[in-house]
C-alpha atoms as a PDB file:
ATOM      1  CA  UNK A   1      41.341   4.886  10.058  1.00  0.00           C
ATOM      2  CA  UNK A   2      44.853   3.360   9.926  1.00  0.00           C
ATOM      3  CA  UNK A   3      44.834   3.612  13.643  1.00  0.00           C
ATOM      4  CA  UNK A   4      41.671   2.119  14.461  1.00  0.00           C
ATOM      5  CA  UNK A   5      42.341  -0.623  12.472  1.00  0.00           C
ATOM      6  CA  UNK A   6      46.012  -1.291  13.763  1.00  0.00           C
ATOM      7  CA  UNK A   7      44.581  -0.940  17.265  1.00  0.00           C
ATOM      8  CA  UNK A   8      41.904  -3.819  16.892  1.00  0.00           C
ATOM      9  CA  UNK A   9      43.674  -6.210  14.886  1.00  0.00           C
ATOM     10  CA  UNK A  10      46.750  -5.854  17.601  1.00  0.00           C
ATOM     11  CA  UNK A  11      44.181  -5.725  20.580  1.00  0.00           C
ATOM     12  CA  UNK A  12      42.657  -9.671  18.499  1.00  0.00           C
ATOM     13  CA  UNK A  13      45.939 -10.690  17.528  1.00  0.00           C
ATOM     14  CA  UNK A  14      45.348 -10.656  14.193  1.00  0.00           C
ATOM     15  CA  UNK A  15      48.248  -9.990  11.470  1.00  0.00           C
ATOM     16  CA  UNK A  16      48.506  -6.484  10.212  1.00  0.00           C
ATOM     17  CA  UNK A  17      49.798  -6.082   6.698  1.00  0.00           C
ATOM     18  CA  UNK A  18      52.699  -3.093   6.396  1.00  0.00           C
ATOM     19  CA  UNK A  19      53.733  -2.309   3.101  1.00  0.00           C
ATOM     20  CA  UNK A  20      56.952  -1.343   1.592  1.00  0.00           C
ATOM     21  CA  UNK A  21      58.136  -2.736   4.342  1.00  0.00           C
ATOM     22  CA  UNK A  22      57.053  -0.335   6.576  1.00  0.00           C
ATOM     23  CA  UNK A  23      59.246   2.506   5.013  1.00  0.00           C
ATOM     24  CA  UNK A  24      56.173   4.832   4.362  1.00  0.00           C
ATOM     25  CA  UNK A  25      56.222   8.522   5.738  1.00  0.00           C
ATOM     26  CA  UNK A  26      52.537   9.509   6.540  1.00  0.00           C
ATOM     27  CA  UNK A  27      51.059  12.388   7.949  1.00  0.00           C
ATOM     28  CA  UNK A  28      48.238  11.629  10.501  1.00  0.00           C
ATOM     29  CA  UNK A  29      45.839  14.334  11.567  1.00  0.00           C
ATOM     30  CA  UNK A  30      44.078  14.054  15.378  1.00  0.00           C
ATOM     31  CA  UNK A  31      40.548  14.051  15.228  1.00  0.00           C
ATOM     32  CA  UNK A  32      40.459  17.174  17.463  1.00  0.00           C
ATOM     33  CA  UNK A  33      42.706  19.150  15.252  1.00  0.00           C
ATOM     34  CA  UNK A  34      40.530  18.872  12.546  1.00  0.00           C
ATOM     35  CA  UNK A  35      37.475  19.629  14.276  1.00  0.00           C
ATOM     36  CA  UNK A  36      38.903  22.953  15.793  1.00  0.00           C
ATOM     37  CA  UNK A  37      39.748  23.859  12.209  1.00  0.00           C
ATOM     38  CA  UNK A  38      36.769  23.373  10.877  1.00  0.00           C
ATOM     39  CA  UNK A  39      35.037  25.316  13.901  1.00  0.00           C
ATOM     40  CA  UNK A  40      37.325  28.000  12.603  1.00  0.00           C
ATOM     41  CA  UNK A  41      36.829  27.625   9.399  1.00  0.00           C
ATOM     42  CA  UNK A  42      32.870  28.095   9.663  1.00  0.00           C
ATOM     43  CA  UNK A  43      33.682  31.054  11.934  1.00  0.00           C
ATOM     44  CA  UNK A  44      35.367  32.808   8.693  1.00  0.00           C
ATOM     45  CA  UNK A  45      33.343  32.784   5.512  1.00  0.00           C
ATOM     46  CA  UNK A  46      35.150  32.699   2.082  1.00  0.00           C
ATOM     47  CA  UNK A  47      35.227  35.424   0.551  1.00  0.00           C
ATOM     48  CA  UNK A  48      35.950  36.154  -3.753  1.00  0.00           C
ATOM     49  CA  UNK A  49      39.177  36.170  -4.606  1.00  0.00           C
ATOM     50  CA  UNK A  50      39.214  39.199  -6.998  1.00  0.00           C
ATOM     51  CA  UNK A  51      42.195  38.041  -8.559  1.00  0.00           C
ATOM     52  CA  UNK A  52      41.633  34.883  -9.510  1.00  0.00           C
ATOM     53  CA  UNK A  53      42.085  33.845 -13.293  1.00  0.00           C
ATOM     54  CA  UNK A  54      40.091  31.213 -14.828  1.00  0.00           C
ATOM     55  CA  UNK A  55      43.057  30.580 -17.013  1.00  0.00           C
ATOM     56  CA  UNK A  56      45.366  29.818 -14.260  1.00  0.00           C
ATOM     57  CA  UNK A  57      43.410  29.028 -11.189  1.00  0.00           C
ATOM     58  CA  UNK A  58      44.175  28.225  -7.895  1.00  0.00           C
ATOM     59  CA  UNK A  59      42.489  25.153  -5.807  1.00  0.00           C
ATOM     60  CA  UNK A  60      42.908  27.311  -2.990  1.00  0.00           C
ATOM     61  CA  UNK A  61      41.150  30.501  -4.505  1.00  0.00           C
ATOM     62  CA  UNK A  62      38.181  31.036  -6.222  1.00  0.00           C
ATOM     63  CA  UNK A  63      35.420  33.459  -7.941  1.00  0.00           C
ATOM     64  CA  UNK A  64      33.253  32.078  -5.877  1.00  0.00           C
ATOM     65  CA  UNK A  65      33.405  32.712  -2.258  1.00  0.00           C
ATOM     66  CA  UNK A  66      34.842  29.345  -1.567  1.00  0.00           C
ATOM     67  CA  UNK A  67      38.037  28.288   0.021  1.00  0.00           C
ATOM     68  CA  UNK A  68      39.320  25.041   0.019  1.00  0.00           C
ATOM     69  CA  UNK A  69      42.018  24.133   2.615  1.00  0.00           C
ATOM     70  CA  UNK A  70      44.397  20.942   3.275  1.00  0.00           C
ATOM     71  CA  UNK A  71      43.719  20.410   6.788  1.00  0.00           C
ATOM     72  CA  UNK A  72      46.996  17.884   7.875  1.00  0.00           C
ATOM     73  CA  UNK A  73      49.878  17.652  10.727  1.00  0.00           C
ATOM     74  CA  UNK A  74      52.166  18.527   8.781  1.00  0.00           C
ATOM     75  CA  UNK A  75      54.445  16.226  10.364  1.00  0.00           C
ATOM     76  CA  UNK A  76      54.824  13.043   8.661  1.00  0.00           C
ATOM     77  CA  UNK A  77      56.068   9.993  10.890  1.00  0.00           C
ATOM     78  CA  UNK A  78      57.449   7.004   9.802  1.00  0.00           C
ATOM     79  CA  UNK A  79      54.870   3.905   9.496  1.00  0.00           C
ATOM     80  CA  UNK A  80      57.248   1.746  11.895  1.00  0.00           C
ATOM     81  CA  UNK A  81      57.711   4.272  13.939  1.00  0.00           C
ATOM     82  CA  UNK A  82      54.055   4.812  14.565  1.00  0.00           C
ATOM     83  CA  UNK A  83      53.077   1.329  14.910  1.00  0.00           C
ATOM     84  CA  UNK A  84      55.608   1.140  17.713  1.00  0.00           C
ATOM     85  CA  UNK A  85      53.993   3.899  19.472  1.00  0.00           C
ATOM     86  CA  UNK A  86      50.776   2.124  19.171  1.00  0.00           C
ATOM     87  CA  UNK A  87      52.584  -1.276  20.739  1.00  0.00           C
ATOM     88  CA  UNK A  88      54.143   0.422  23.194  1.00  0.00           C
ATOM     89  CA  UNK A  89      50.799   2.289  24.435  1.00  0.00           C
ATOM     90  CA  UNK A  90      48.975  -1.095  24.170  1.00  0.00           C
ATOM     91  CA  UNK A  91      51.626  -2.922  25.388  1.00  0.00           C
ATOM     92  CA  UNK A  92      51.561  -5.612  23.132  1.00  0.00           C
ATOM     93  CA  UNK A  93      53.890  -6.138  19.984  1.00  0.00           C
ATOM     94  CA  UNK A  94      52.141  -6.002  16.909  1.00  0.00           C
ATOM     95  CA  UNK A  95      52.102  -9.449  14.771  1.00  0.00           C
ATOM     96  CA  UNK A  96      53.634  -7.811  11.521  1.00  0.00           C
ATOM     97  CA  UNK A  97      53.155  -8.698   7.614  1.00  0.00           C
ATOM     98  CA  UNK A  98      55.615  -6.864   6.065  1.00  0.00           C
ATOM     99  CA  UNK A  99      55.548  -6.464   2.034  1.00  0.00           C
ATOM    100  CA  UNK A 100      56.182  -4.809  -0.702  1.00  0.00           C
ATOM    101  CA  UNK A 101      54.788  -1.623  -2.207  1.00  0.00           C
ATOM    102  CA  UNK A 102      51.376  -1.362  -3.150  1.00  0.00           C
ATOM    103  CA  UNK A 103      50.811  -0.337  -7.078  1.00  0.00           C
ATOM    104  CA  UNK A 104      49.747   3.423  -7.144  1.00  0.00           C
ATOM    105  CA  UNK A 105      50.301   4.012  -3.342  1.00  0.00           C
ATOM    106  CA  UNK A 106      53.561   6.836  -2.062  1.00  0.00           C
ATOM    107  CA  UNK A 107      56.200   6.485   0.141  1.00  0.00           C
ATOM    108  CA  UNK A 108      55.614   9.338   1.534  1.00  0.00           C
ATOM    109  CA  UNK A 109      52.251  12.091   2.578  1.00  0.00           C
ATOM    110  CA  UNK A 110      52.350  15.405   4.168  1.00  0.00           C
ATOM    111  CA  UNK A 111      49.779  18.214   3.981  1.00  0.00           C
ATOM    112  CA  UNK A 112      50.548  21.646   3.417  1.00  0.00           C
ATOM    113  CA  UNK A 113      48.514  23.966   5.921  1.00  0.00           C
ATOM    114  CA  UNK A 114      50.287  27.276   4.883  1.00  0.00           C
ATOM    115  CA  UNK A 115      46.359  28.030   3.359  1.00  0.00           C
ATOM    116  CA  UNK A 116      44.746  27.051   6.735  1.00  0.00           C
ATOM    117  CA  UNK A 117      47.083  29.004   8.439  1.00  0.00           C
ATOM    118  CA  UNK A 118      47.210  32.228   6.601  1.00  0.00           C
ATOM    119  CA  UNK A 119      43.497  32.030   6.665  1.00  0.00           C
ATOM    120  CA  UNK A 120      42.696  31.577  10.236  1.00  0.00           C
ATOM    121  CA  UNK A 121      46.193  31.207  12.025  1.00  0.00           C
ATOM    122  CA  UNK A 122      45.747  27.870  13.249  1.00  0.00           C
ATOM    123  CA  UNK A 123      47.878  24.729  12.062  1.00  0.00           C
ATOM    124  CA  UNK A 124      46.850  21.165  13.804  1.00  0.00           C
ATOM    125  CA  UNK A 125      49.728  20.409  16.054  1.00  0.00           C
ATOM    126  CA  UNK A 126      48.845  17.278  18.459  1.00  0.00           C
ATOM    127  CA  UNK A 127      51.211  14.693  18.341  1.00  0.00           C
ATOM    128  CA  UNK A 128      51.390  11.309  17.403  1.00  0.00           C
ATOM    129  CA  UNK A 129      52.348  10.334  20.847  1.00  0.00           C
ATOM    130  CA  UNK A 130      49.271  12.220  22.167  1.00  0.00           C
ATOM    131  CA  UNK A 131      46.981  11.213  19.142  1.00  0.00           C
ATOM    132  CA  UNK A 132      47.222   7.497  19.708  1.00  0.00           C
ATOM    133  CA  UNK A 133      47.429   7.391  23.651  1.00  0.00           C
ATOM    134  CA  UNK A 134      44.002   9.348  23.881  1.00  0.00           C
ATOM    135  CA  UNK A 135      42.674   7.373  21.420  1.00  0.00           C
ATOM    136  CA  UNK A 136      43.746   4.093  22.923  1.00  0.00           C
ATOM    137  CA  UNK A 137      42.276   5.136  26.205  1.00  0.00           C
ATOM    138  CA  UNK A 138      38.811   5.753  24.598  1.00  0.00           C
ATOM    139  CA  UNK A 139      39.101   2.412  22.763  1.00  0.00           C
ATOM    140  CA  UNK A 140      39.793   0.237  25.655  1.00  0.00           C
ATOM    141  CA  UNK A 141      37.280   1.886  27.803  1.00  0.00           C
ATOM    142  CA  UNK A 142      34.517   2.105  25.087  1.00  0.00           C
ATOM    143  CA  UNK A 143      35.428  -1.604  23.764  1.00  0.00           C
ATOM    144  CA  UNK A 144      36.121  -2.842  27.166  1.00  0.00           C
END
């Protein structure tokens, strides 16, 4: 989402507003990363976890033959960082709003696919750099 709407306010020359001044660490996920594991996912069913405890349970375990899996990078990149990638694939420079931290929001995200990967041995890997120059391609050639 964040890199859809960086893209098209850059691509208008529109303002984007970067908070905390950009010094956010935030772990995106490509689109076909999460797809595969999804795919894989499906291809496994849940099974019951016999020794789950209702007293203590785990969001990643259940009774119930459910799983429930944090499907990330793993890699967080810094917010500047990225938007620079995104500038530099456009090739334009990014008119930048930088304030402060938003109430409730983190400095920093990362998911945890040791789940995922134990389940079905697969861990989203693309990288930013690829991430955002395939989906800058599509975007100029779909919005023309």
């Amino acid at each position: 989402m964040a890199l859809f709407a960086f893209t098209k306010a850059i691509t208008e020359g529109k303002i984007i507003d970067i908070y905390n001044n950009g010094n956010m660490l935030r772990d995106f996920t490509y689109i076909d990363d999460i797809v595969e594991a999804i795919i894989k996912v499906m291809e496994k069913p849940a099974t019951v976890d016999p020794d789950f405890d209702t007293k203590h349970p785990n969001s990643y375990s259940s009774f119930s033959p459910y799983r429930v899996f944090n499907v990330g990078n793993n890699s967080p990149v810094n917010l500047l960082e990225y938007i620079n990638t995104i500038e530099n694939k456009l090739g334009i420079t990014a008119k930048k709003n930088l304030m402060p931290m938003q109430p409730g929001d983190v400095a920093s995200t990362a998911a945890d696919t040791t789940k995922l990967f134990e389940w079905i041995n697969f861990k989203p890997s693309t990288s930013i750099e690829i991430g955002i120059s395939n989906f800058i391609d599509w975007y100029k050639t779909y919005y023309n």
